[in-house]
Structures are given as structure tokens and as C-alpha cells.
C-alpha atoms as a PDB file:
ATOM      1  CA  UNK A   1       0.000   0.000   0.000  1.00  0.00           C
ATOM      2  CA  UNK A   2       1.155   3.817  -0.297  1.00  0.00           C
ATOM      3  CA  UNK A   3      -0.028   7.235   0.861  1.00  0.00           C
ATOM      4  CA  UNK A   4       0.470  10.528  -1.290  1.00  0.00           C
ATOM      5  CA  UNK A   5       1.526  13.233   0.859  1.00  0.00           C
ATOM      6  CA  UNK A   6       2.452  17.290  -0.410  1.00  0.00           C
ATOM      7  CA  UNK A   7       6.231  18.059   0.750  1.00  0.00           C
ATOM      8  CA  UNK A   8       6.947  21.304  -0.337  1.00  0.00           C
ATOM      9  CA  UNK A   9       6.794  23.959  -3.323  1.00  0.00           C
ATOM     10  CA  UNK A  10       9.826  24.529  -5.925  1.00  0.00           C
ATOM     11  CA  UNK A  11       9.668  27.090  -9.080  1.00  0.00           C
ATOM     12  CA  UNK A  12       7.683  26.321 -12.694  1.00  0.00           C
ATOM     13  CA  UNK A  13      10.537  25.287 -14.887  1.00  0.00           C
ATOM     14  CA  UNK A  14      10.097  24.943 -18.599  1.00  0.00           C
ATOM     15  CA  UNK A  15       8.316  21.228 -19.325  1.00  0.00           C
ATOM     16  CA  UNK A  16       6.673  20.694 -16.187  1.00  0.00           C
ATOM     17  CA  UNK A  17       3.624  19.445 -16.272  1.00  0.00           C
ATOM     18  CA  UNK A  18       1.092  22.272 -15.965  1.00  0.00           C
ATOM     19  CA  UNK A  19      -1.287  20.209 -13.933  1.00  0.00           C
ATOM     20  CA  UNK A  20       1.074  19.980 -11.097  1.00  0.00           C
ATOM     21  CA  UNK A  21       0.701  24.137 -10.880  1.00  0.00           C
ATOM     22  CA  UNK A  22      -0.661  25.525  -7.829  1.00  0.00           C
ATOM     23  CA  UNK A  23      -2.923  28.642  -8.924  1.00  0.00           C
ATOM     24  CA  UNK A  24      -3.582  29.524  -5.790  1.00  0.00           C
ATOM     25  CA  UNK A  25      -0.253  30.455  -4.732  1.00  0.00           C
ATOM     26  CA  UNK A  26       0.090  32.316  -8.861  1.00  0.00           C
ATOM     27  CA  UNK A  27      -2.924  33.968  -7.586  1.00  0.00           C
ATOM     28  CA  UNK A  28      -1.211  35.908  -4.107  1.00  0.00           C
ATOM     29  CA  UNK A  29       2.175  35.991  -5.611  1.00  0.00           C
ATOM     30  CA  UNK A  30       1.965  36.709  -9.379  1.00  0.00           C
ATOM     31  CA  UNK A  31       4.834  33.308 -10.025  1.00  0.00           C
ATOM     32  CA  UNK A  32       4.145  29.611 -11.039  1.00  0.00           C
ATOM     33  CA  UNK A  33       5.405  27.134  -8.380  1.00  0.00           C
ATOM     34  CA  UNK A  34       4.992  23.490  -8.755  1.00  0.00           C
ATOM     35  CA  UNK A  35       3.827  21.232  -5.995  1.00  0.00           C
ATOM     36  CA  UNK A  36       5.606  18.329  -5.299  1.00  0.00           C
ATOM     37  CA  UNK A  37       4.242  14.994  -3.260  1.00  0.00           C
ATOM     38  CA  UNK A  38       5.903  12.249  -1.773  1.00  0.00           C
ATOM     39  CA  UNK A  39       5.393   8.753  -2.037  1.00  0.00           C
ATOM     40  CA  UNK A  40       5.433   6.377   1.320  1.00  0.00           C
ATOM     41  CA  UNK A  41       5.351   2.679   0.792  1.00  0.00           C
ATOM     42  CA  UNK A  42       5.069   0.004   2.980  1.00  0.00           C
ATOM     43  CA  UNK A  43       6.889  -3.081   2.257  1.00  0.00           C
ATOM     44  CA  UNK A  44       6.854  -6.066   3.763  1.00  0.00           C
ATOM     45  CA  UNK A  45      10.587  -8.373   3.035  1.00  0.00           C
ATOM     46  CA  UNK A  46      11.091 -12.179   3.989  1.00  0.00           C
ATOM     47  CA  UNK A  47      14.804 -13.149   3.822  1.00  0.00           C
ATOM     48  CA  UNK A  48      15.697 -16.619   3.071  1.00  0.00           C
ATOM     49  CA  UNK A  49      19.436 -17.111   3.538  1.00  0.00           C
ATOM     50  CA  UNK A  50      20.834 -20.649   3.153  1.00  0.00           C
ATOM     51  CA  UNK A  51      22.770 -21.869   5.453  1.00  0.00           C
ATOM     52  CA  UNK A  52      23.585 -25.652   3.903  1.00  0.00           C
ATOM     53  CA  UNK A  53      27.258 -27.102   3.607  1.00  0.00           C
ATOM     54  CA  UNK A  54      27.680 -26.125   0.208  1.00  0.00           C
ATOM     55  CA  UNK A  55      27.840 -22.636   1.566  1.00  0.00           C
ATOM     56  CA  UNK A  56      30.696 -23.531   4.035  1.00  0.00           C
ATOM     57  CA  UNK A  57      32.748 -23.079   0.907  1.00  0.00           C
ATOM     58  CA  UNK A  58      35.472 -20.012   0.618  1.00  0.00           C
ATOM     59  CA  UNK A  59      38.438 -20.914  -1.523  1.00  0.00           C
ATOM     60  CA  UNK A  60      41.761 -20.470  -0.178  1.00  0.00           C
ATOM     61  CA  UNK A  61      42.425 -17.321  -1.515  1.00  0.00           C
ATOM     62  CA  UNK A  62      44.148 -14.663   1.216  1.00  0.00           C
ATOM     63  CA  UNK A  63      41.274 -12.887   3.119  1.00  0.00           C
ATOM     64  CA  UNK A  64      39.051 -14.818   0.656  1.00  0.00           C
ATOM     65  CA  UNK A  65      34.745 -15.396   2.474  1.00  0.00           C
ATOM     66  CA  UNK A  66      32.819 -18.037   2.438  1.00  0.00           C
ATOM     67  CA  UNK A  67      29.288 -18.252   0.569  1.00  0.00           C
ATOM     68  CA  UNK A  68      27.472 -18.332   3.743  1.00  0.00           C
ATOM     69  CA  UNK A  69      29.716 -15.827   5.290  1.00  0.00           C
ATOM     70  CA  UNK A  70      28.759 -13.668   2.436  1.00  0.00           C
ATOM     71  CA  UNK A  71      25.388 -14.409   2.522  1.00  0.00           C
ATOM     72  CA  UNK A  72      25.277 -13.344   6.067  1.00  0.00           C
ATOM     73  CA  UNK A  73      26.809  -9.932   5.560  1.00  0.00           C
ATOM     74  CA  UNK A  74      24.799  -9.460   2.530  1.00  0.00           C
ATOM     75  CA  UNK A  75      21.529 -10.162   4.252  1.00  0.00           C
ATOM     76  CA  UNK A  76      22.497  -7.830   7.043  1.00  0.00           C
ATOM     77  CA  UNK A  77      22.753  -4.717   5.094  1.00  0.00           C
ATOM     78  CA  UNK A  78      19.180  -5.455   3.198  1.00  0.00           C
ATOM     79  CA  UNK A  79      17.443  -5.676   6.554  1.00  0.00           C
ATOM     80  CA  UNK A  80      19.807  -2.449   8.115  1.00  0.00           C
ATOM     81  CA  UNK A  81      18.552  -0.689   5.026  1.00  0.00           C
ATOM     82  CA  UNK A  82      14.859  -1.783   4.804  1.00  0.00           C
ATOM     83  CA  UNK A  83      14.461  -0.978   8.620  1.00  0.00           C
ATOM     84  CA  UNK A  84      15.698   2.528   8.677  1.00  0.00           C
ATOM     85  CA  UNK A  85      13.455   2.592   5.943  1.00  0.00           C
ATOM     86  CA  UNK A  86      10.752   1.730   8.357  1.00  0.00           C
ATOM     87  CA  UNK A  87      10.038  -1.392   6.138  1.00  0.00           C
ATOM     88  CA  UNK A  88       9.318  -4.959   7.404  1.00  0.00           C
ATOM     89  CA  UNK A  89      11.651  -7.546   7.522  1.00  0.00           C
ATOM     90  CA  UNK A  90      11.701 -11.274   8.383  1.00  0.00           C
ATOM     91  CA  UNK A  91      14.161 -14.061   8.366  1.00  0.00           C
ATOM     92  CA  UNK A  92      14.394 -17.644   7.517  1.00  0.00           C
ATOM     93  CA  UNK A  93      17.732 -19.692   7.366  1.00  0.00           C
ATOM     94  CA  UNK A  94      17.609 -22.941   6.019  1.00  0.00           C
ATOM     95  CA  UNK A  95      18.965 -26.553   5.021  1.00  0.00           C
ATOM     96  CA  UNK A  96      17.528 -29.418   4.317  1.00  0.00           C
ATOM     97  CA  UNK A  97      14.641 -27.661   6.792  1.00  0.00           C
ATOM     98  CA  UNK A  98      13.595 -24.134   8.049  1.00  0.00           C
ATOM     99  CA  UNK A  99      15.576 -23.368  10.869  1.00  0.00           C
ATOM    100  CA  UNK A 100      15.760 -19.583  12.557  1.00  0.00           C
ATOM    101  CA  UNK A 101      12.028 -17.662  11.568  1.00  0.00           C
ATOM    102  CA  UNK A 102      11.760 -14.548  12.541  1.00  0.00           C
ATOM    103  CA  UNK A 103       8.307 -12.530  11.668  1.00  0.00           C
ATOM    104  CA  UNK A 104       8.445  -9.787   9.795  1.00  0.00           C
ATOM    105  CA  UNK A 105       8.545  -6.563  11.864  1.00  0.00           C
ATOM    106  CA  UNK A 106       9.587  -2.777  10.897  1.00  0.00           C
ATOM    107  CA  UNK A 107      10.720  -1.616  14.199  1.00  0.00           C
ATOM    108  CA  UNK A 108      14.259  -0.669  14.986  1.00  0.00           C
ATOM    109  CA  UNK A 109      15.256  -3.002  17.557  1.00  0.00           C
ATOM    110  CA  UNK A 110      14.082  -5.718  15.635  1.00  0.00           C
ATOM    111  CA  UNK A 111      17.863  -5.727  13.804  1.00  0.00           C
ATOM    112  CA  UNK A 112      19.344  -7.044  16.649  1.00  0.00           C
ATOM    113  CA  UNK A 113      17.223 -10.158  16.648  1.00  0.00           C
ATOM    114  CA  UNK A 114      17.681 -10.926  12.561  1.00  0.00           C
ATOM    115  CA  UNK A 115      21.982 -10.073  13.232  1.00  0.00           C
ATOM    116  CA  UNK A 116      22.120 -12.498  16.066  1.00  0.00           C
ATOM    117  CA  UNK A 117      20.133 -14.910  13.924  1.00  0.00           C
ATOM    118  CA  UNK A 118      22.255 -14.539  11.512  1.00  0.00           C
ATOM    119  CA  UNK A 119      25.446 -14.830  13.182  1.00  0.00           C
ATOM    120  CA  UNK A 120      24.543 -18.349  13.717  1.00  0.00           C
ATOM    121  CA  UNK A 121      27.142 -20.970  12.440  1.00  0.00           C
ATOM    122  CA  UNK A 122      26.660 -23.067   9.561  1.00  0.00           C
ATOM    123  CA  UNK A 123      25.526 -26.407   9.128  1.00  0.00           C
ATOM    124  CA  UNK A 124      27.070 -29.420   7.359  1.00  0.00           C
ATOM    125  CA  UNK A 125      23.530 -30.246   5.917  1.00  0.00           C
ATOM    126  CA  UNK A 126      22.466 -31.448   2.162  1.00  0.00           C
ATOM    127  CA  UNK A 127      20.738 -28.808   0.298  1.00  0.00           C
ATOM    128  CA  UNK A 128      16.503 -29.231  -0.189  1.00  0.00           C
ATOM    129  CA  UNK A 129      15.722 -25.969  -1.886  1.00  0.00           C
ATOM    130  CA  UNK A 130      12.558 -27.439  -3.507  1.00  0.00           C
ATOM    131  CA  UNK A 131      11.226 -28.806  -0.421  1.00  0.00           C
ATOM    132  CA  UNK A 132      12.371 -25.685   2.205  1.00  0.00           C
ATOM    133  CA  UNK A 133      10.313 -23.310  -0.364  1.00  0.00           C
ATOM    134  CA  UNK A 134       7.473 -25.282  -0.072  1.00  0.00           C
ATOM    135  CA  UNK A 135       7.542 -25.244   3.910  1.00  0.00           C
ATOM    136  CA  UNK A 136       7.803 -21.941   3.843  1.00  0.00           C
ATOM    137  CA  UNK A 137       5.607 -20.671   1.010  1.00  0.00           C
ATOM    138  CA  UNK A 138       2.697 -22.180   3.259  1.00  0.00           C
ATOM    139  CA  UNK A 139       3.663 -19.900   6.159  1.00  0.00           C
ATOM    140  CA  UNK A 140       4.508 -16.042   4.557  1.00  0.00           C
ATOM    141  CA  UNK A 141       0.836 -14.833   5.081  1.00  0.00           C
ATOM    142  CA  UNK A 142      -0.084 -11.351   2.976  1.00  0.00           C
ATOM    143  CA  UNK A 143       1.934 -10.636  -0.325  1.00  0.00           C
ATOM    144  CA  UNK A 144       5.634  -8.979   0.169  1.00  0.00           C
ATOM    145  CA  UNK A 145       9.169  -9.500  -1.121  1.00  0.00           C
ATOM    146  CA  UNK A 146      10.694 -12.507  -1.149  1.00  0.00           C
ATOM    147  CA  UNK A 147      14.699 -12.577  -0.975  1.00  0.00           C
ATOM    148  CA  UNK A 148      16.502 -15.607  -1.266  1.00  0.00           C
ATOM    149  CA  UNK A 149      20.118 -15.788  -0.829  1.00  0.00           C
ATOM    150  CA  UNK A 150      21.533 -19.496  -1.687  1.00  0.00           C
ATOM    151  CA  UNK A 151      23.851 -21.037  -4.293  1.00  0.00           C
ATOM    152  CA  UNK A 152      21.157 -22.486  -5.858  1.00  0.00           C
ATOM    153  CA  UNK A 153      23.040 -25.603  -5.803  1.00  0.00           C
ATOM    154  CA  UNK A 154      19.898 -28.044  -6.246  1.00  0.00           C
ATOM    155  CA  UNK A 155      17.475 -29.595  -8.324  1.00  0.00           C
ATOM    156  CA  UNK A 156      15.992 -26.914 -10.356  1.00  0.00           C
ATOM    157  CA  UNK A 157      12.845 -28.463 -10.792  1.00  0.00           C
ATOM    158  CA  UNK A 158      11.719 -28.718  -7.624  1.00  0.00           C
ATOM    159  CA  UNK A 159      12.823 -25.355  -6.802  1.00  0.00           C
ATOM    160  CA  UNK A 160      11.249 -23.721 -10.250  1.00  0.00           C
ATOM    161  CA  UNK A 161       7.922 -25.271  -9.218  1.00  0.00           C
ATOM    162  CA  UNK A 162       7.947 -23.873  -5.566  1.00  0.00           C
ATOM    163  CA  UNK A 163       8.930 -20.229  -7.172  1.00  0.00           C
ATOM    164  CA  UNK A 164       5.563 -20.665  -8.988  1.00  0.00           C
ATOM    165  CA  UNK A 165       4.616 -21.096  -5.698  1.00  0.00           C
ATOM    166  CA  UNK A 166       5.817 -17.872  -4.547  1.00  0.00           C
ATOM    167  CA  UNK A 167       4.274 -16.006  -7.766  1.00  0.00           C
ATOM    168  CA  UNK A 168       1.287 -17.861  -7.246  1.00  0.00           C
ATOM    169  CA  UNK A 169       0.634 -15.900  -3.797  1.00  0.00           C
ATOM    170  CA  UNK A 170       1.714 -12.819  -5.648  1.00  0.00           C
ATOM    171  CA  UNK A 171       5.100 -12.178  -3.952  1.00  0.00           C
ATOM    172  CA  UNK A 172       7.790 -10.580  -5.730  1.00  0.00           C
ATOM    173  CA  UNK A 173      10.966 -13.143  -5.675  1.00  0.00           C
ATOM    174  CA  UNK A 174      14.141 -11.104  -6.187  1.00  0.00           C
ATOM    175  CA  UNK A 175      17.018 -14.767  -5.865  1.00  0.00           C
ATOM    176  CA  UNK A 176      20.993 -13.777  -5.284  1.00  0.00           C
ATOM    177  CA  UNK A 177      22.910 -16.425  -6.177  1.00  0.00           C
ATOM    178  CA  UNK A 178      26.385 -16.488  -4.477  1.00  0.00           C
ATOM    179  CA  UNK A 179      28.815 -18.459  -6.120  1.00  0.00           C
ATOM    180  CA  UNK A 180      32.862 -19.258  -5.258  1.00  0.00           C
ATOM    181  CA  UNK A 181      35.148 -17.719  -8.471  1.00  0.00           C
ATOM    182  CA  UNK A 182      36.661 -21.470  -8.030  1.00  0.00           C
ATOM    183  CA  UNK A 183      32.983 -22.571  -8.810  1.00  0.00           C
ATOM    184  CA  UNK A 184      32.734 -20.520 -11.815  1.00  0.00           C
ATOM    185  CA  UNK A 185      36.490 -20.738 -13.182  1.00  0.00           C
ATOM    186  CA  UNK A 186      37.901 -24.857 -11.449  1.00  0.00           C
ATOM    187  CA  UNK A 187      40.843 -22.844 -11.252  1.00  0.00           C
ATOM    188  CA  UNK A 188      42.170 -26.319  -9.801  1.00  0.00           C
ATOM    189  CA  UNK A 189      45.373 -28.389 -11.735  1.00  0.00           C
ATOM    190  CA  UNK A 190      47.007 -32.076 -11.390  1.00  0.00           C
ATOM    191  CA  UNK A 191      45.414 -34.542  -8.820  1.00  0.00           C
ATOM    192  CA  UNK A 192      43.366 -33.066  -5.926  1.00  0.00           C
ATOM    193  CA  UNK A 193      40.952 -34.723  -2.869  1.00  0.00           C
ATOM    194  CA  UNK A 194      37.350 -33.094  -3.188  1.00  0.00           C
ATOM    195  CA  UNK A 195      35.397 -33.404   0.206  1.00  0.00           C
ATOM    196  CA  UNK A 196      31.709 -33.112  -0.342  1.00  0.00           C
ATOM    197  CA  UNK A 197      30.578 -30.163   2.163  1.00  0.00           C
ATOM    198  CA  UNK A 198      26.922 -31.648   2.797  1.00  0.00           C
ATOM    199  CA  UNK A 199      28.268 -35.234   3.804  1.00  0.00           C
ATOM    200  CA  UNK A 200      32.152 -35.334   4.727  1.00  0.00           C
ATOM    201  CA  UNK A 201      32.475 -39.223   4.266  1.00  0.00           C
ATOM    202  CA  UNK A 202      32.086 -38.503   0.969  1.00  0.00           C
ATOM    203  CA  UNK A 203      35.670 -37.788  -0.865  1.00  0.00           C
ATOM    204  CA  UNK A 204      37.114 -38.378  -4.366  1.00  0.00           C
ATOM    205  CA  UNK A 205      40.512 -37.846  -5.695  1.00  0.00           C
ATOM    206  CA  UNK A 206      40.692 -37.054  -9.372  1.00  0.00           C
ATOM    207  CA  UNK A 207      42.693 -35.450 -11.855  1.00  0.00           C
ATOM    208  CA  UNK A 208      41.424 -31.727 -12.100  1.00  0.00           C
ATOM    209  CA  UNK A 209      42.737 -31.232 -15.485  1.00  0.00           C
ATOM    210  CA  UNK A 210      40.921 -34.088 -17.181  1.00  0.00           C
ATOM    211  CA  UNK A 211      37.842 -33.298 -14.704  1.00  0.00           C
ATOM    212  CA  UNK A 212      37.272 -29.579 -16.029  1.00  0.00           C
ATOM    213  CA  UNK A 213      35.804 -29.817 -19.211  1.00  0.00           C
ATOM    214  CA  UNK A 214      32.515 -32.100 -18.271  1.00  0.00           C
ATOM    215  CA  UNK A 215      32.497 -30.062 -14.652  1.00  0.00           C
ATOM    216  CA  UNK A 216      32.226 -26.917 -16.842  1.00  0.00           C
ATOM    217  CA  UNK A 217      29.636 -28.320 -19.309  1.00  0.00           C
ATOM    218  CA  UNK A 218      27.377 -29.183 -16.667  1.00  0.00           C
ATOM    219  CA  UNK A 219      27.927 -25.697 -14.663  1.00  0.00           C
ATOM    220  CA  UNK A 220      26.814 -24.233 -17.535  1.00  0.00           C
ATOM    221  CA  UNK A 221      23.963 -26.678 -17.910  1.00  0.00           C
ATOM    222  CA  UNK A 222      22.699 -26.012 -14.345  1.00  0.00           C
ATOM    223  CA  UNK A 223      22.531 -22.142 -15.195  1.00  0.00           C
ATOM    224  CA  UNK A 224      20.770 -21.924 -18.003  1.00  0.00           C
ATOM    225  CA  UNK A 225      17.926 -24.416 -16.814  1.00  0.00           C
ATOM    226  CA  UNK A 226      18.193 -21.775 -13.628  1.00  0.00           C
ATOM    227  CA  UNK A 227      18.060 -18.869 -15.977  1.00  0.00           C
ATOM    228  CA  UNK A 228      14.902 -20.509 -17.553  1.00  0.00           C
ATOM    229  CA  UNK A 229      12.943 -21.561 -14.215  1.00  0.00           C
ATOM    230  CA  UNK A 230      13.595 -17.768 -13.427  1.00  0.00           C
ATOM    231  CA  UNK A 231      12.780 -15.942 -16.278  1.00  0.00           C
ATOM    232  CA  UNK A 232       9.347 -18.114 -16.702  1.00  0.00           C
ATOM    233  CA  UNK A 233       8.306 -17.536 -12.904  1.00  0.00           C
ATOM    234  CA  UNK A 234       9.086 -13.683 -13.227  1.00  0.00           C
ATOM    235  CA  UNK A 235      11.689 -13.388 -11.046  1.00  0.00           C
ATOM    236  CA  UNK A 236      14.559 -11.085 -10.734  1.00  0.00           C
ATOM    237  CA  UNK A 237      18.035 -13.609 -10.701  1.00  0.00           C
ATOM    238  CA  UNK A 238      21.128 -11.658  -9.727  1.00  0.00           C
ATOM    239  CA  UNK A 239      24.292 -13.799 -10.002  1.00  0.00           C
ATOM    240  CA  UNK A 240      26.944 -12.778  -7.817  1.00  0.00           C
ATOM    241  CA  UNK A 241      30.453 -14.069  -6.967  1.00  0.00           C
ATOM    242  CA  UNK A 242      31.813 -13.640  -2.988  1.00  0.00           C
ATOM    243  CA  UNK A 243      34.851 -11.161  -4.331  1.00  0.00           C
ATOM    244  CA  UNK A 244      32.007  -8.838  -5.329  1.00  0.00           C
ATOM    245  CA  UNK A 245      31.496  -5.788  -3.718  1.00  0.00           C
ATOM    246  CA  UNK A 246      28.100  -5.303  -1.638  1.00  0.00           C
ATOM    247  CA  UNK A 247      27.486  -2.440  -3.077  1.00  0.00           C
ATOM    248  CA  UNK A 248      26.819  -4.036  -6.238  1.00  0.00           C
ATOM    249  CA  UNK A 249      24.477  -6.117  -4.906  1.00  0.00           C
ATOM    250  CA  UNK A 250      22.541  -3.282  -3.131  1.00  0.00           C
ATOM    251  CA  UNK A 251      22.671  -1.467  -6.627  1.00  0.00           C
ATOM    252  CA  UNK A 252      20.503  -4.322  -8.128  1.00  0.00           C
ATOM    253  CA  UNK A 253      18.108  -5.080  -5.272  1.00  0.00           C
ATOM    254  CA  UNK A 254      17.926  -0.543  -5.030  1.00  0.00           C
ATOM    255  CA  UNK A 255      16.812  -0.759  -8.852  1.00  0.00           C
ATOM    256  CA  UNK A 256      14.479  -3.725  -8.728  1.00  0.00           C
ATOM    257  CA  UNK A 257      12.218  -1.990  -6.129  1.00  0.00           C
ATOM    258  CA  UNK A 258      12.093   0.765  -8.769  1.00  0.00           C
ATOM    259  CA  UNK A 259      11.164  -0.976 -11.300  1.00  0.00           C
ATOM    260  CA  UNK A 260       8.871  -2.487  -9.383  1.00  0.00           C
ATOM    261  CA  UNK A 261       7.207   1.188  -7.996  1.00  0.00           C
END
């Protein structure tokens, strides 16, 4: 919802819009002035940051973050900026299953609650993004903004179906998906151990070099069926990689809303 409310009067300059004249005030002071209004909107914001093993990963780059560590910060600054925005915003971290909820709630103080939830470790879970969504979707009440931060790292499917989900209840989806450089790049050469993150008695030792072409063909695989499940639910995908600045990010989620006004 949104209110329309006068803020204050500033000269006629050549192309405005002669509706927006106030005649009254040309009528005691003999000069066009324009009046200007200002929009207030009320937004209600669910953030869904996973917190699954495949998010534990960081590279070992100097001073390099991990997914989830990113996805932490990054979550952080959308709810300090939709607060002091006097905005609602709620919280859900999640696995294989919901863990910390936190309501939706516009006041102040309410940032301390979503940061400590937040600053909760990691887990060493597998990945359900299909199955959370649904869990969830049942749960979000009235419309609002939906922001997921995950690597994706799933079966599409599922998770395309329970976006339709989210579009069916008319929430806008806006998805960050926070990759590794190493994931986009397998920067990785001769033989090396992978460890799968999501179930550590699971570890292979292969030759990287001879591993990178089919790894890359189905990377790129995975992202364009993403792409597509996106693109046919209506929602806003915005790759980014953990040496990207923040500001970036705020830049895209900043223009979406917008757009979306």
C-alpha cells in the first residue's frame, strides 16, 4: 500500500507538467510554483538465507569469504537498510529444513534479533531448496518481497515449481545467487581430494585437469535451466560471486524496487 503526501513547493521550470501548478499560490504571488508529493510505501521483506554445507565453501584465496559468510553480511545490510526505511523484515535460514524464523517486523530493535540470527554458524547439511520453499511458502501470510540468498546448488525443478509457488501468492521473488570464483572458473590443476561439504564421508581424488571440461559443461547446464525456471516464474536472478562488492548487490536489489514502484 502507499499514501500521497504534499512536501513542499519549488519554481515552474520549462516542461513541467502544468497540472502539477498551484494557482492559488500564482494567484497571491503573481509566479508559477509546482507542488511536489511524496510517495510512502510500505513493504513487507522475507529473507531466506541458506545456510547448507555447500555454503561452508570459501576458496583459499588470502582474506578470501565463504558463501554463507557472504550471505550473512549481505543479508544484514538489506534488513539495516529496509528498517531505517521503516520497512518490514523477516528471516528464515535454512537446510535441508527451516531453521531460525523470525516474523516480519519494521521496528528498529528488531535488527538485533535478525543479526544475532544470523550470526549463527553453519551447518554441514544437504541442500533441499525445492522442499524448504514449499515449507515456507505455506507460512509467509499477505503478499511482500521474497529474498533468497543461496547457491542455488539443487534440483531446479523442484525449486522452479515452488517459485511458482511464490508467484502464485503474488510475492515478488528477487534470488541472489552467491557463487565461489573457483565454482565458476575450477581454477584447480594435477590430482586433488574433493570433500563433499553436505556429507564429509564422501571424498574423491581425481585429476582436475581431465575433470574440467565435463564439470564446466554441466555448470553451464545447471545455469541456463536456472536462468529458464527464473525468467518463466518472473523473477529477478542476480548472479553474484563472494569477491564482489556489496554495493553491487545493493545497486541491483535498489533498482528492482524501482522498477517495481
Amino acid at each position: 500500500g502507499f499514501s500521497v503526501e504534499f512536501k513542499e513547493h519549488r519554481p515552474y521550470v520549462r516542461g513541467d507538467e502544468l497540472r502539477s501548478i498551484d494557482w492559488k499560490v500564482f494567484g497571491k504571488s503573481d509566479r508559477l510554483y509546482i507542488r511536489e508529493f511524496e510517495e510512502e510505501t510500505n513493504l513487507r521483506c522475507t529473507l531466506l538465507v541458506d545456510r547448507s554445507g555447500s555454503m561452508q565453501y570459501g576458496g583459499d584465496r588470502v582474506g578470501g569469504t565463504t558463501k554463507y559468510e557472504y550471505a550473512q553480511q549481505l543479508a544484514a545490510c538489506l534488513a539495516y537498510l529496509m528498517l531505517g526505511q521503516q520497512d518490514s523484515v523477516g528471516l528464515v535460514t535454512f537446510d535441508d529444513e527451516p531453521r531460525d524464523q523470525l516474523p516480519t517486523r519494521s521496528r528498529p530493535s528488531h535488527l538485533r534479533a535478525l543479526l544475532t540470527a544470523l550470526a549463527s554458524d553453519g551447518s554441514k547439511r544437504e541442500t533441499d531448496l525445492g522442499g524448504v520453499f514449499h515449507k515456507i511458502a505455506s507460512k509467509l501470510g499477505r503478499r511482500g518481497l521474497i529474498v533468497i540468498i543461496s547457491d542455488a546448488m539443487g534440483d531446479v525443478p523442484s525449486m522452479a515449481r515452488a517459485l511458482a509457488q511464490f508467484r502464485s501468492s503474488r510475492h515478488e521473488v528477487l534470488f541472489f545467487q552467491v557463487l565461489d570464483p573457483d565454482e565458476l572458473d575450477f581454477p584447480f590443476n594435477g590430482r586433488i581430494q574433493f570433500r563433499d561439504l553436505e556429507n564429509t564421508n564422501n571424498e574423491h581424488t581425481v585429476d582436475a585437469r581431465s575433470l574440467r571440461e565435463a564439470y564446466m559443461e554441466r555448470l553451464q547446464q545447471h545455469e541456463a535451466v536456472l536462468r529458464t525456471a527464473c525468467l518463466r516464474n518472473r523473477v529477478d536472478l542476480v548472479p553474484l560471486t563472494t569477491d564482489r562488492p556489496f554495493a553491487d548487490a545493493l545497486h541491483e536489489y535498489l533498482a528492482l524496487r524501482r522498477r517495481i514502484r
